[in-house]
PDB file of N, CA and C in Angstrom:
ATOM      1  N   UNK A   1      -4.174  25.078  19.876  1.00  0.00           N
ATOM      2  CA  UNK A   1      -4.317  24.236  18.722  1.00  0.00           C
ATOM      3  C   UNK A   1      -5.407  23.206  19.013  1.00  0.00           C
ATOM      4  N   UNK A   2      -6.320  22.663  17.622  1.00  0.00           N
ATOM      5  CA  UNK A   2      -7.360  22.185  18.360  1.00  0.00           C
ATOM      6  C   UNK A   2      -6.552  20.611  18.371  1.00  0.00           C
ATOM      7  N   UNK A   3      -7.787  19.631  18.439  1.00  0.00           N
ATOM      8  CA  UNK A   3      -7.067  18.201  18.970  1.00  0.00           C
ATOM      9  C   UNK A   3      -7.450  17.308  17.257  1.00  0.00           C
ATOM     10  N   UNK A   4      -8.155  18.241  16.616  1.00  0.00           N
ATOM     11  CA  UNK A   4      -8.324  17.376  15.166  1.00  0.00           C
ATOM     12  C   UNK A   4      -6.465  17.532  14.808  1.00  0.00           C
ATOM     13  N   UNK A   5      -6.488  19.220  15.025  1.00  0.00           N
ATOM     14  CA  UNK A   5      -4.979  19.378  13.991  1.00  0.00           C
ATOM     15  C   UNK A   5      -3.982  18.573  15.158  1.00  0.00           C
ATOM     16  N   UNK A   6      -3.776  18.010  16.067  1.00  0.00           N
ATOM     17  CA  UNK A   6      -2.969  18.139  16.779  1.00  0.00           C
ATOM     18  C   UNK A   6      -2.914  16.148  16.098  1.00  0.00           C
ATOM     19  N   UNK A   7      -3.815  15.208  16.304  1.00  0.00           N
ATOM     20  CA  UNK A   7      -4.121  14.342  15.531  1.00  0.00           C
ATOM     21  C   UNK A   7      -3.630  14.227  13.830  1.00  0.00           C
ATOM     22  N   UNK A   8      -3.994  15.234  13.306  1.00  0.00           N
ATOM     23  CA  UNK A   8      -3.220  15.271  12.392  1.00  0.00           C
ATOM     24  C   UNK A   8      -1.800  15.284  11.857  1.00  0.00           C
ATOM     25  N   UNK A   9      -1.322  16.282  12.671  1.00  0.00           N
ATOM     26  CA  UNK A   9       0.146  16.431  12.543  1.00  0.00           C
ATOM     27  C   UNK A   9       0.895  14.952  13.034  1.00  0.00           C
ATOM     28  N   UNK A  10      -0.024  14.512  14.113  1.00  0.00           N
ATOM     29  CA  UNK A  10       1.080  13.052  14.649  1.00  0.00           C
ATOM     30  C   UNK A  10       1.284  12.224  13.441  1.00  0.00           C
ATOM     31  N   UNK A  11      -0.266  12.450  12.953  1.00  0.00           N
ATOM     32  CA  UNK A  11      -0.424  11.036  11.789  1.00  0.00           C
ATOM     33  C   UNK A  11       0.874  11.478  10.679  1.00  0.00           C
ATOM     34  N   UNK A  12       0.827  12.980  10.478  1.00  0.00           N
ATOM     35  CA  UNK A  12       1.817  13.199   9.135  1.00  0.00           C
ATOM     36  C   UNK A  12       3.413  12.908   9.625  1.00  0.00           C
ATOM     37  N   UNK A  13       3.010  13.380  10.797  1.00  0.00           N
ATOM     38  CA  UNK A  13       4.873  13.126  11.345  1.00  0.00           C
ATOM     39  C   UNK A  13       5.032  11.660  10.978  1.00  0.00           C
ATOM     40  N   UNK A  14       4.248  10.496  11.776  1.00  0.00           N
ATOM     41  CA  UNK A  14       4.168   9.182  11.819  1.00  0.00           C
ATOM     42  C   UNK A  14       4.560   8.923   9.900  1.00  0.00           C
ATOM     43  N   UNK A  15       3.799   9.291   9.119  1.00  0.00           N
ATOM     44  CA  UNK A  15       3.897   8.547   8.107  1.00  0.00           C
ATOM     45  C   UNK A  15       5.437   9.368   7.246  1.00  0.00           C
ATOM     46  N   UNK A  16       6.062  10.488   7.943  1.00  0.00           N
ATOM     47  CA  UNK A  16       7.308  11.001   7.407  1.00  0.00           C
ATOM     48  C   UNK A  16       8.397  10.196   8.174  1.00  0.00           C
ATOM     49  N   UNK A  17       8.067   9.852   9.365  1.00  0.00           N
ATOM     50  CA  UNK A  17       8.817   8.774   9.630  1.00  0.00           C
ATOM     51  C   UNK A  17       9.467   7.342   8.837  1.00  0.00           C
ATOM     52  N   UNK A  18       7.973   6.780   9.016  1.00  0.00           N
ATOM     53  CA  UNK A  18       8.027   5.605   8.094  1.00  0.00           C
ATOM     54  C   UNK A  18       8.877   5.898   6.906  1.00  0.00           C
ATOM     55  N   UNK A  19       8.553   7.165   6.224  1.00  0.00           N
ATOM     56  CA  UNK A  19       8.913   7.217   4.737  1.00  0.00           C
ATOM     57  C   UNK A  19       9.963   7.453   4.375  1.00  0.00           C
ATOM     58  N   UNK A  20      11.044   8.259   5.516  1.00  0.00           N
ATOM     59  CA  UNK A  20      12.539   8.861   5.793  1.00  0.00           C
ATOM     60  C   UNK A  20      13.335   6.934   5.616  1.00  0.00           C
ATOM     61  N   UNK A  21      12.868   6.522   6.237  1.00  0.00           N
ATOM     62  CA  UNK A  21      13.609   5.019   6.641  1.00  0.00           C
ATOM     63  C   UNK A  21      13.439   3.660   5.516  1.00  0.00           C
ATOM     64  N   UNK A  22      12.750   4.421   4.478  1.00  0.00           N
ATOM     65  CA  UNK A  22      12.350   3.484   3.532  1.00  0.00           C
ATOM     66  C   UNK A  22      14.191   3.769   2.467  1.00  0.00           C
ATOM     67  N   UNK A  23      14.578   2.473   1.635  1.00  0.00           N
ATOM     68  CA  UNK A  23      15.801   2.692   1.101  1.00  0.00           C
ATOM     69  C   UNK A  23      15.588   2.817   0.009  1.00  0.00           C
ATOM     70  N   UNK A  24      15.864   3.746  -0.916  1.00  0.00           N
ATOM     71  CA  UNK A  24      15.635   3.881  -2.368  1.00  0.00           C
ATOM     72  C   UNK A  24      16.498   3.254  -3.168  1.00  0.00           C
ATOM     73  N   UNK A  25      16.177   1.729  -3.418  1.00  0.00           N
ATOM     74  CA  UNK A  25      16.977   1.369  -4.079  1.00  0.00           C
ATOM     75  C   UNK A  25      17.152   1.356  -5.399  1.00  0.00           C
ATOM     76  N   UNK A  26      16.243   2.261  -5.847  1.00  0.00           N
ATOM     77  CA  UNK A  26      15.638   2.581  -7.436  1.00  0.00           C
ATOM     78  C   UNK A  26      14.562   1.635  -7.863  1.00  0.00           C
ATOM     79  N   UNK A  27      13.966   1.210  -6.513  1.00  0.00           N
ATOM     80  CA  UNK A  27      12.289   0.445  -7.114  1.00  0.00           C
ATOM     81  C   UNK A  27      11.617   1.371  -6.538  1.00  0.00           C
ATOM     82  N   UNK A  28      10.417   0.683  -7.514  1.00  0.00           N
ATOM     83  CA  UNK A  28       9.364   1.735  -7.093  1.00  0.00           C
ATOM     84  C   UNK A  28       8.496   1.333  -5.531  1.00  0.00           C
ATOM     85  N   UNK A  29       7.559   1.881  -5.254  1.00  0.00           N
ATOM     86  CA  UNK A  29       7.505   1.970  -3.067  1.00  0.00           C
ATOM     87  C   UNK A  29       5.666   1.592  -3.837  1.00  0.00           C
ATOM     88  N   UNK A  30       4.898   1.095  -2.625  1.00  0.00           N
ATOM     89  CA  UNK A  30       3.691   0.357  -2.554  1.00  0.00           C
ATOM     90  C   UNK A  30       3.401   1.125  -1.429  1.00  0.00           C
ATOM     91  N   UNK A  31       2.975   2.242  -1.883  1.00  0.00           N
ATOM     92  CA  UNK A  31       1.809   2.750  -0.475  1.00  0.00           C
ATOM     93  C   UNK A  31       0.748   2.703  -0.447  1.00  0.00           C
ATOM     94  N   UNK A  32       0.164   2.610   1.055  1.00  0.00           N
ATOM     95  CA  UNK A  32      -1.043   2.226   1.471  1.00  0.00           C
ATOM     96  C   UNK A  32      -1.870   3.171   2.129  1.00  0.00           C
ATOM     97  N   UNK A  33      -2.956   3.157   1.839  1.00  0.00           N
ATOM     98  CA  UNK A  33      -4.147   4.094   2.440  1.00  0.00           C
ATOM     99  C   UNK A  33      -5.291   2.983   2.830  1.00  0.00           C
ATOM    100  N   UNK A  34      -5.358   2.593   4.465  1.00  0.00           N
ATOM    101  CA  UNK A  34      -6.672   2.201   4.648  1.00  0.00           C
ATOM    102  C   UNK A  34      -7.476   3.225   5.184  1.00  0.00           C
ATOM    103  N   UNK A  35      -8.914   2.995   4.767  1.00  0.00           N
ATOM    104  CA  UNK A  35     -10.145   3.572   5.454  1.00  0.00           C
ATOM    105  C   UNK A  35     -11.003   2.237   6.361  1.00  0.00           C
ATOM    106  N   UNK A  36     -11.594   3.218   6.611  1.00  0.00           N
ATOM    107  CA  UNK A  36     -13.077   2.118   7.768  1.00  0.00           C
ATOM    108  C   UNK A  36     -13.493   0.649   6.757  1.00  0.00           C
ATOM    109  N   UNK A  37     -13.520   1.707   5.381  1.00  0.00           N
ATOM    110  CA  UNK A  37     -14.571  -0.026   4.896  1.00  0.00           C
ATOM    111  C   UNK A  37     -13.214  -0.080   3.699  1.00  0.00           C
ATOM    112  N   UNK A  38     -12.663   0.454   3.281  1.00  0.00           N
ATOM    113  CA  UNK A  38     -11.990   0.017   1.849  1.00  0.00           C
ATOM    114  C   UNK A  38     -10.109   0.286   1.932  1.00  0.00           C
ATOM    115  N   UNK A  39      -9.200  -0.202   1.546  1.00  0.00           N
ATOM    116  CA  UNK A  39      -7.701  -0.330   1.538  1.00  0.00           C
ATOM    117  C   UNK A  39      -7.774   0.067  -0.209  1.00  0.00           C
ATOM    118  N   UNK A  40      -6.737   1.158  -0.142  1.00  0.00           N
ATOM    119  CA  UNK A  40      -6.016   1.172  -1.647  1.00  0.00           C
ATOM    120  C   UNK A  40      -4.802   0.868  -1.721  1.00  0.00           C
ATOM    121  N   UNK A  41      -4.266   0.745  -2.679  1.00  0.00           N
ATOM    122  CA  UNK A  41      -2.370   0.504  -3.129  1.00  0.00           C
ATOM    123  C   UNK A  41      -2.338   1.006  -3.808  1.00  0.00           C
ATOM    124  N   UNK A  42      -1.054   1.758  -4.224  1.00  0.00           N
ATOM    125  CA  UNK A  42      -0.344   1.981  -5.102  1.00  0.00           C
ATOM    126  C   UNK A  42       0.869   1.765  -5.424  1.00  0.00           C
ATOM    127  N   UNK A  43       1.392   1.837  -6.307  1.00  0.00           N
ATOM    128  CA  UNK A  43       2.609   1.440  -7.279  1.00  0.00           C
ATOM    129  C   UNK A  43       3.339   2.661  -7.278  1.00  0.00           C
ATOM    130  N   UNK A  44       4.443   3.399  -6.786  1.00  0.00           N
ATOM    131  CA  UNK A  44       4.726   4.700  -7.555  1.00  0.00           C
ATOM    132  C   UNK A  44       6.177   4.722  -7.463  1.00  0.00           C
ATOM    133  N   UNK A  45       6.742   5.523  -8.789  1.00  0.00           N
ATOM    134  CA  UNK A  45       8.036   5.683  -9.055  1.00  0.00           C
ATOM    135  C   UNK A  45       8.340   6.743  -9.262  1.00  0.00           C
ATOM    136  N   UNK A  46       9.094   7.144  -8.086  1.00  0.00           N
ATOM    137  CA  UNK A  46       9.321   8.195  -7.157  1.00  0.00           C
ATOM    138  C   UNK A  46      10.286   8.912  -8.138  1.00  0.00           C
ATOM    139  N   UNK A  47      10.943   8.260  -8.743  1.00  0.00           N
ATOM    140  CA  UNK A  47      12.158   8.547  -9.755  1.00  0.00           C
ATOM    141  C   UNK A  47      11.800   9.631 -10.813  1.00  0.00           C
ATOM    142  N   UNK A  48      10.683   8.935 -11.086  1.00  0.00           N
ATOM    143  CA  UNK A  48       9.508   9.711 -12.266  1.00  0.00           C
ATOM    144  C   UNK A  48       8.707  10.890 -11.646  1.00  0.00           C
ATOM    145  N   UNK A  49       8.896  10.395 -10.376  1.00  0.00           N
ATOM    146  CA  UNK A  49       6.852  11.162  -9.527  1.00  0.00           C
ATOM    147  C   UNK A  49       5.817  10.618 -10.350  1.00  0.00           C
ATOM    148  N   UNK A  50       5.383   8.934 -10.700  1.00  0.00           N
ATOM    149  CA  UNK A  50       4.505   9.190 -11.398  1.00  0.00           C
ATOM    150  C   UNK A  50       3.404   8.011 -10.478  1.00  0.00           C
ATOM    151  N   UNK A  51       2.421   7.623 -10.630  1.00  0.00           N
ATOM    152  CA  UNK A  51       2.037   6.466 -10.465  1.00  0.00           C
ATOM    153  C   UNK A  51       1.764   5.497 -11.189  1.00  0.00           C
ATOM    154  N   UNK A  52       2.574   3.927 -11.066  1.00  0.00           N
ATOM    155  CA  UNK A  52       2.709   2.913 -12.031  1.00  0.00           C
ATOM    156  C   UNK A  52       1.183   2.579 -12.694  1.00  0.00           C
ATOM    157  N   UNK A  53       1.234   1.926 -11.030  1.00  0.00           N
ATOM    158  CA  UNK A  53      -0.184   1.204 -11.030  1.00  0.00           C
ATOM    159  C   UNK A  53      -0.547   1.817  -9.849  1.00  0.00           C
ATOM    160  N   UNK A  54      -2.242   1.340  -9.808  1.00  0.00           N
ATOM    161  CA  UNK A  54      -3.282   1.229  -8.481  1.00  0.00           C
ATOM    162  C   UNK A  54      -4.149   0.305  -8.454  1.00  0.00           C
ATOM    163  N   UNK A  55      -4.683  -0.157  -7.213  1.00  0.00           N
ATOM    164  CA  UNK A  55      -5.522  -0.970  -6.890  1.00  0.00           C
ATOM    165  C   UNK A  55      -6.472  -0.489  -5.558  1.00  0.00           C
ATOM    166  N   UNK A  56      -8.012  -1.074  -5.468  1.00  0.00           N
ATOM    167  CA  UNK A  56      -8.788  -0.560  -4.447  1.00  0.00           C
ATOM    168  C   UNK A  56      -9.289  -2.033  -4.051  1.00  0.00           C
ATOM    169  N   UNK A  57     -10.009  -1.960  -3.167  1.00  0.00           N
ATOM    170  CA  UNK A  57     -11.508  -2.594  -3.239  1.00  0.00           C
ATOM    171  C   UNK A  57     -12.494  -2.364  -3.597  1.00  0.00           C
ATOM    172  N   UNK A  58     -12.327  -0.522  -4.087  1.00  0.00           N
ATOM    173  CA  UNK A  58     -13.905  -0.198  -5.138  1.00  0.00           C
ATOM    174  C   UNK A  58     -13.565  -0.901  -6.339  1.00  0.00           C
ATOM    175  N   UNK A  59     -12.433  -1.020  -6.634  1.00  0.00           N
ATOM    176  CA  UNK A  59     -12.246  -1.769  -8.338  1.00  0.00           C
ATOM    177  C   UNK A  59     -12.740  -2.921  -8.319  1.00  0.00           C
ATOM    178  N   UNK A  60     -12.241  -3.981  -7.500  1.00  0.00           N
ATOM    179  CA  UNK A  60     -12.332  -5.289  -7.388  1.00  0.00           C
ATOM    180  C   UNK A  60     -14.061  -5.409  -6.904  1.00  0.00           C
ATOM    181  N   UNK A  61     -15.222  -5.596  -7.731  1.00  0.00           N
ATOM    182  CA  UNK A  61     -16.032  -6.041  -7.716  1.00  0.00           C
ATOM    183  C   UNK A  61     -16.566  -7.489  -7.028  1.00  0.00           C
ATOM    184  N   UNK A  62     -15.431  -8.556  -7.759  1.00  0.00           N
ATOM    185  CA  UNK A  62     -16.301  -9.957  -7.309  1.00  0.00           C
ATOM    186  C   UNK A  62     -15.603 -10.255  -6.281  1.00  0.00           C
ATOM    187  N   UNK A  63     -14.942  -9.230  -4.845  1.00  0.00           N
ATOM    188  CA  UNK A  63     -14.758  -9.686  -3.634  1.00  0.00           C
ATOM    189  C   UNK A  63     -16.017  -9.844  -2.633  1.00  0.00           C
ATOM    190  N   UNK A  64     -15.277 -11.177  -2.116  1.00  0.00           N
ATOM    191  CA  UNK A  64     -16.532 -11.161  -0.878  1.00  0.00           C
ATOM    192  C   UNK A  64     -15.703 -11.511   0.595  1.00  0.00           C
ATOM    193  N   UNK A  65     -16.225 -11.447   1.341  1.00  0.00           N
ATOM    194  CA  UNK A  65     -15.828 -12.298   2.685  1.00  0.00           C
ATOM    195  C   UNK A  65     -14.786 -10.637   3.467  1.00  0.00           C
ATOM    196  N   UNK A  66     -13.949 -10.917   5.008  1.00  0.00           N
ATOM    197  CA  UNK A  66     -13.581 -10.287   5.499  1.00  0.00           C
ATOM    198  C   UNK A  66     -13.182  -9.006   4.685  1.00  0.00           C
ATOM    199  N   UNK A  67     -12.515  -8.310   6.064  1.00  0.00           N
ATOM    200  CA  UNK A  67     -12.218  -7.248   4.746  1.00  0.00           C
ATOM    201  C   UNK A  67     -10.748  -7.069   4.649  1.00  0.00           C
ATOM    202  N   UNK A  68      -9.533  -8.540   5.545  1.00  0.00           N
ATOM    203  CA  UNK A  68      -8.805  -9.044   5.741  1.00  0.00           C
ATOM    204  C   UNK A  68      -8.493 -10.184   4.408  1.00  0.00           C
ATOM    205  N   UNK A  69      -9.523 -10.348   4.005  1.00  0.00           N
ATOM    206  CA  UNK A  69      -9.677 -11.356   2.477  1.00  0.00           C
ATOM    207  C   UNK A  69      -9.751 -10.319   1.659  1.00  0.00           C
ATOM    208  N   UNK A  70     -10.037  -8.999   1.611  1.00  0.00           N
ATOM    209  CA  UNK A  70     -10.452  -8.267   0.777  1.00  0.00           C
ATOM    210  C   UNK A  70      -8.758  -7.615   0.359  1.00  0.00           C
ATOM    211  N   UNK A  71      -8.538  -7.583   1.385  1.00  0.00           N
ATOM    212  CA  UNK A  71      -7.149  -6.557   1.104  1.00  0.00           C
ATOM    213  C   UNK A  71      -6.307  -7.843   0.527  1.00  0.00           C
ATOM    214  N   UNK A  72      -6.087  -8.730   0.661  1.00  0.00           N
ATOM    215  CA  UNK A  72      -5.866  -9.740   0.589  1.00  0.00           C
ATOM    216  C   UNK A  72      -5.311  -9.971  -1.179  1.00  0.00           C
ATOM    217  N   UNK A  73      -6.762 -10.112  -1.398  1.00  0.00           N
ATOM    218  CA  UNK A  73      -7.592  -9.795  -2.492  1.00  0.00           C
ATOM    219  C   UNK A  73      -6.652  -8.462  -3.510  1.00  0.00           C
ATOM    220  N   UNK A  74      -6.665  -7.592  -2.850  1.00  0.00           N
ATOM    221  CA  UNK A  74      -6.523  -6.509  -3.779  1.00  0.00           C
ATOM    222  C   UNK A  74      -4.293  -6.191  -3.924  1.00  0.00           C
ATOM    223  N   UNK A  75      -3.828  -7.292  -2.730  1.00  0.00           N
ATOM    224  CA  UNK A  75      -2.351  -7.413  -3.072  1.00  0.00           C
ATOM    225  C   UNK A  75      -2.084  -8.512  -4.013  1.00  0.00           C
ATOM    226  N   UNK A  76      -3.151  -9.329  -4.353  1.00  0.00           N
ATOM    227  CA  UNK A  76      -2.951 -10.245  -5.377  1.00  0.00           C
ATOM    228  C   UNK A  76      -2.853  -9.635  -6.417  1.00  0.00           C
ATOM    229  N   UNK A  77      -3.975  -9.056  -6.785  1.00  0.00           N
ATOM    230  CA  UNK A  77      -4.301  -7.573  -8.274  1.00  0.00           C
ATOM    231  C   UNK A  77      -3.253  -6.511  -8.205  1.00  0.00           C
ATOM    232  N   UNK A  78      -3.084  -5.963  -7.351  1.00  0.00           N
ATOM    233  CA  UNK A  78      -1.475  -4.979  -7.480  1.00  0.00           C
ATOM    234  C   UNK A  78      -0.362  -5.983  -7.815  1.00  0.00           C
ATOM    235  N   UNK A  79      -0.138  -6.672  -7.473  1.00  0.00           N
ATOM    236  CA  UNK A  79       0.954  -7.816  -7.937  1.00  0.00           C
ATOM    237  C   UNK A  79       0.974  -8.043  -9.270  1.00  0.00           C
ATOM    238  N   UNK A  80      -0.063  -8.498  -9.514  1.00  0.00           N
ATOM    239  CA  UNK A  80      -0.256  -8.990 -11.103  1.00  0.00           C
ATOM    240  C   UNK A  80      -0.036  -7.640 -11.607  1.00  0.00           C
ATOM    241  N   UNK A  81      -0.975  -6.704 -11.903  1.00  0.00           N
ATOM    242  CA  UNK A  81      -0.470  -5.468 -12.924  1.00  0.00           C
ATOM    243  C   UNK A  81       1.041  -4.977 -12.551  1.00  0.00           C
ATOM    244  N   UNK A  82       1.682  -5.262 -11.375  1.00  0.00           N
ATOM    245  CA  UNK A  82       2.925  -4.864 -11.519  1.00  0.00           C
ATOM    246  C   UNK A  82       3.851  -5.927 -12.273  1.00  0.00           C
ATOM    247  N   UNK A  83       3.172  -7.028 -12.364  1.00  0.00           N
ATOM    248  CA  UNK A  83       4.200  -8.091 -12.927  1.00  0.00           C
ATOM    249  C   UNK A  83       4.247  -7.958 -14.319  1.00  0.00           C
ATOM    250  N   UNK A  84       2.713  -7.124 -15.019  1.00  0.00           N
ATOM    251  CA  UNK A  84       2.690  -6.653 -16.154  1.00  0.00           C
ATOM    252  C   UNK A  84       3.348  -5.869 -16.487  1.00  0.00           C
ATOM    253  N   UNK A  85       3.729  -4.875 -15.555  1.00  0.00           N
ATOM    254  CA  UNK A  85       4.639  -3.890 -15.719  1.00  0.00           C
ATOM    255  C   UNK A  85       6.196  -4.239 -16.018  1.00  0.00           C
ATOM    256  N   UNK A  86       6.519  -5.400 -15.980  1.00  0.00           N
ATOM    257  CA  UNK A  86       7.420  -6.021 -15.271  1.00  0.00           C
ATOM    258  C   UNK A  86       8.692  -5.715 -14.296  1.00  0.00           C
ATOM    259  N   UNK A  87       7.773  -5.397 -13.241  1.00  0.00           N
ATOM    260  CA  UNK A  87       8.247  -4.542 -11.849  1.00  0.00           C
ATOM    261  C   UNK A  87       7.946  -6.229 -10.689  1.00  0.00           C
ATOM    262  N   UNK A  88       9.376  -6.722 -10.524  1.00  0.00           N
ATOM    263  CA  UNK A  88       9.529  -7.635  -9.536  1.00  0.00           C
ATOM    264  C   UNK A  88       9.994  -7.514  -8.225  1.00  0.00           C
ATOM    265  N   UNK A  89      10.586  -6.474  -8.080  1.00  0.00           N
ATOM    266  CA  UNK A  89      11.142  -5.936  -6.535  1.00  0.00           C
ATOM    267  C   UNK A  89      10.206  -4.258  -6.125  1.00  0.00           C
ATOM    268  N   UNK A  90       9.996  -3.987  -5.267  1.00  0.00           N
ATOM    269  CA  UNK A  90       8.967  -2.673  -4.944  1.00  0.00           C
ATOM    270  C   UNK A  90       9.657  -2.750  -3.199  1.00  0.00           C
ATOM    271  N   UNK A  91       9.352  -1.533  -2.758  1.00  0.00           N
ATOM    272  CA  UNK A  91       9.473  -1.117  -1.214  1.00  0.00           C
ATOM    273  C   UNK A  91       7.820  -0.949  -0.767  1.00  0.00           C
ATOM    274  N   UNK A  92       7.359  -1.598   0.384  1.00  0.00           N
ATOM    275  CA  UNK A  92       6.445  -1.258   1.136  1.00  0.00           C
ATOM    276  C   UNK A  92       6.324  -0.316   2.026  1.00  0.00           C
ATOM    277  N   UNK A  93       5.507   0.932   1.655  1.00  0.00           N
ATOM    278  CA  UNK A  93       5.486   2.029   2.576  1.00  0.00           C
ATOM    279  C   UNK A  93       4.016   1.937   3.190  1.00  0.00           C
ATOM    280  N   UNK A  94       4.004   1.770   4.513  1.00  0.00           N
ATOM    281  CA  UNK A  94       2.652   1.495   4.909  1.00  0.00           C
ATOM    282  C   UNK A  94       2.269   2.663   5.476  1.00  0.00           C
ATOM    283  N   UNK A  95       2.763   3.846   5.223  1.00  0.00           N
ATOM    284  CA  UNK A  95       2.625   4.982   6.109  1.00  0.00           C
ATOM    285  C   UNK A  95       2.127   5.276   7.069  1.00  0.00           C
ATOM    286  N   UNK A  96       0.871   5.973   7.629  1.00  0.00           N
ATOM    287  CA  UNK A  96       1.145   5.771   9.070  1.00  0.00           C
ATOM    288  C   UNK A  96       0.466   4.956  10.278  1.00  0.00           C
ATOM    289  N   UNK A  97      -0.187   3.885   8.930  1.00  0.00           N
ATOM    290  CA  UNK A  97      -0.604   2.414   9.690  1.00  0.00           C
ATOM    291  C   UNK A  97       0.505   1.791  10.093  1.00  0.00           C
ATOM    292  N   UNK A  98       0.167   0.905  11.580  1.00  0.00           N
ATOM    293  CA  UNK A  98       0.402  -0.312  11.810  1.00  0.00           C
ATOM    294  C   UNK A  98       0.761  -1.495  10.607  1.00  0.00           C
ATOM    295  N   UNK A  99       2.005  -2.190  10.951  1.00  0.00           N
ATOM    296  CA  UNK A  99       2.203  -3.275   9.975  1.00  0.00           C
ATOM    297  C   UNK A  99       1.164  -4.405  10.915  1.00  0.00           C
ATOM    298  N   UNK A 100      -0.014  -3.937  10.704  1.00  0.00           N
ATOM    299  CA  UNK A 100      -0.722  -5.442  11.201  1.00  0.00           C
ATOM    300  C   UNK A 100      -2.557  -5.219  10.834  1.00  0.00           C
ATOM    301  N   UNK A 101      -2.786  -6.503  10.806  1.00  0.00           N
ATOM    302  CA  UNK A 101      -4.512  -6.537   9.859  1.00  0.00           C
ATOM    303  C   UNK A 101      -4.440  -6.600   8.629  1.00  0.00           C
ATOM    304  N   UNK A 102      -5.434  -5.641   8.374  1.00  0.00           N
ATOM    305  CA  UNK A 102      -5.682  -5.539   6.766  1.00  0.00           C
ATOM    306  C   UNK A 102      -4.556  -5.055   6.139  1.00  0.00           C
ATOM    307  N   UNK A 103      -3.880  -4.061   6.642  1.00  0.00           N
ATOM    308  CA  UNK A 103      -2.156  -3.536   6.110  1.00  0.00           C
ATOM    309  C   UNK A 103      -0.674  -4.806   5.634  1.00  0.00           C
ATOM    310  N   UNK A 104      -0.860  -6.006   6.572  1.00  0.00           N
ATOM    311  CA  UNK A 104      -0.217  -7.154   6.516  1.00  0.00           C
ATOM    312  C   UNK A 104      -1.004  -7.838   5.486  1.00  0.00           C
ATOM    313  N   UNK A 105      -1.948  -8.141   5.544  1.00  0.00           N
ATOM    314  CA  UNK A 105      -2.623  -8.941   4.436  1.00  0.00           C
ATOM    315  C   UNK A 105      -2.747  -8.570   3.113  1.00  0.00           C
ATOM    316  N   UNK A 106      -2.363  -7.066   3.008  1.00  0.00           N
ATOM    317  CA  UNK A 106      -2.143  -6.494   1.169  1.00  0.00           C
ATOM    318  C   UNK A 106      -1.076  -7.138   1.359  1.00  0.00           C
ATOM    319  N   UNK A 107       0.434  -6.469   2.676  1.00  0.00           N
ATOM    320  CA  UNK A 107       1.501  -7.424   1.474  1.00  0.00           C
ATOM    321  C   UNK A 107       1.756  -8.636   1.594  1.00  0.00           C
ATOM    322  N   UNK A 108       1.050  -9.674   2.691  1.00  0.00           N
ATOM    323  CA  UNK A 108       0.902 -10.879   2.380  1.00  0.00           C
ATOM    324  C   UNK A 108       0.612 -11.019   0.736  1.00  0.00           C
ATOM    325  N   UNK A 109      -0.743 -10.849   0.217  1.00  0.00           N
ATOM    326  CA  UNK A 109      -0.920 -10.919  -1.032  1.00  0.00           C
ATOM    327  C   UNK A 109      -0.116 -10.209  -1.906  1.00  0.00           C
ATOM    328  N   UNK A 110       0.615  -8.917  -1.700  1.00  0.00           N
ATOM    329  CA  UNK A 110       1.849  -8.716  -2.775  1.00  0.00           C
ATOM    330  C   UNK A 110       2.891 -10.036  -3.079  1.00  0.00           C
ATOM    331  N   UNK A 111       3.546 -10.146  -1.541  1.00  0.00           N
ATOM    332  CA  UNK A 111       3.920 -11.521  -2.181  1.00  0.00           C
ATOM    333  C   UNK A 111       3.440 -12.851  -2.851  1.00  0.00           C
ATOM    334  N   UNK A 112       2.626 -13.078  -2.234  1.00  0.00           N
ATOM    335  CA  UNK A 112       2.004 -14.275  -2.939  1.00  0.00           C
ATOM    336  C   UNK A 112       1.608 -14.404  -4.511  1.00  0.00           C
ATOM    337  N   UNK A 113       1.860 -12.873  -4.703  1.00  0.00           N
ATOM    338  CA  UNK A 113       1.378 -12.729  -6.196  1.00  0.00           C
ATOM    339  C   UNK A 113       2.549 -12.554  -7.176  1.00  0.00           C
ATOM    340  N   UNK A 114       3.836 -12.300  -6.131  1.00  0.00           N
ATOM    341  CA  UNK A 114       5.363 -13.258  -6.347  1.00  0.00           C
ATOM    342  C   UNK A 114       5.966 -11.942  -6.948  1.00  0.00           C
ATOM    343  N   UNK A 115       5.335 -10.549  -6.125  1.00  0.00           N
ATOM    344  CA  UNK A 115       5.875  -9.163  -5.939  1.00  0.00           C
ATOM    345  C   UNK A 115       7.397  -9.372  -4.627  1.00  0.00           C
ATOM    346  N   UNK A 116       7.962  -9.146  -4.862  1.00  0.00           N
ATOM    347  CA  UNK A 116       9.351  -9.043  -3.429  1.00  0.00           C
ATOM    348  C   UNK A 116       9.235  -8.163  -2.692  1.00  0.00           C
ATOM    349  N   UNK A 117       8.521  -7.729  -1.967  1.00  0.00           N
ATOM    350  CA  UNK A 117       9.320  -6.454  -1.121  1.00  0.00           C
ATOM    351  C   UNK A 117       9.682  -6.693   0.497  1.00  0.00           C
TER     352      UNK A 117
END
């Protein structure tokens, strides 16, 4: 087996981990995808299979500064359209990132944007 797939499989195991241990309490879950330069979120209700909301840093145009401000940035904006939604409690699935960096600083800004999870 080569060492890309072998890399791969850890990452999928890793993020079936995370995702087995998450509690369905009938909110909807906030997963995360970072890359090198950009973090997305999503909103999804698993109940449905659908997705609520989303948020990037390609959306968010007038960010500037780290890319720790950026994610930052973009748990403030998932917050708000979920508050539009009026979705106040959500589960954080960070899949098979680290809870730390730019991954902590979306849900720093989920909360702050007065999302619960």
């Amino acid at each position: 087996m080569s060492l890309k797939r072998k890399i791969e499989q850890r990452t999928e195991r890793r993020a079936l981990r995370v995702r087995g241990r998450l509690t369905r309490g009938g909110h909807p879950r906030v997963a995360v995808f970072r890359s090198a330069r950009n973090i997305y979120a999503q909103l999804i209700d698993d109940s449905a299979q659908r997705t609520l909301a989303s948020c990037s840093t390609l959306e968010l145009s007038n960010i500037s500064g780290s890319k720790k401000e950026q994610a930052h940035a973009v748990g403030l904006e998932l917050a708000k359209r979920a508050k539009a939604l009026n979705v106040d409690h959500a589960i954080f699935d960070r899949g098979s990132f680290l809870y730390h960096g730019r991954v902590q600083a979306l849900a720093e800004g989920l909360r702050a944007g007065g999302l619960t999870i």
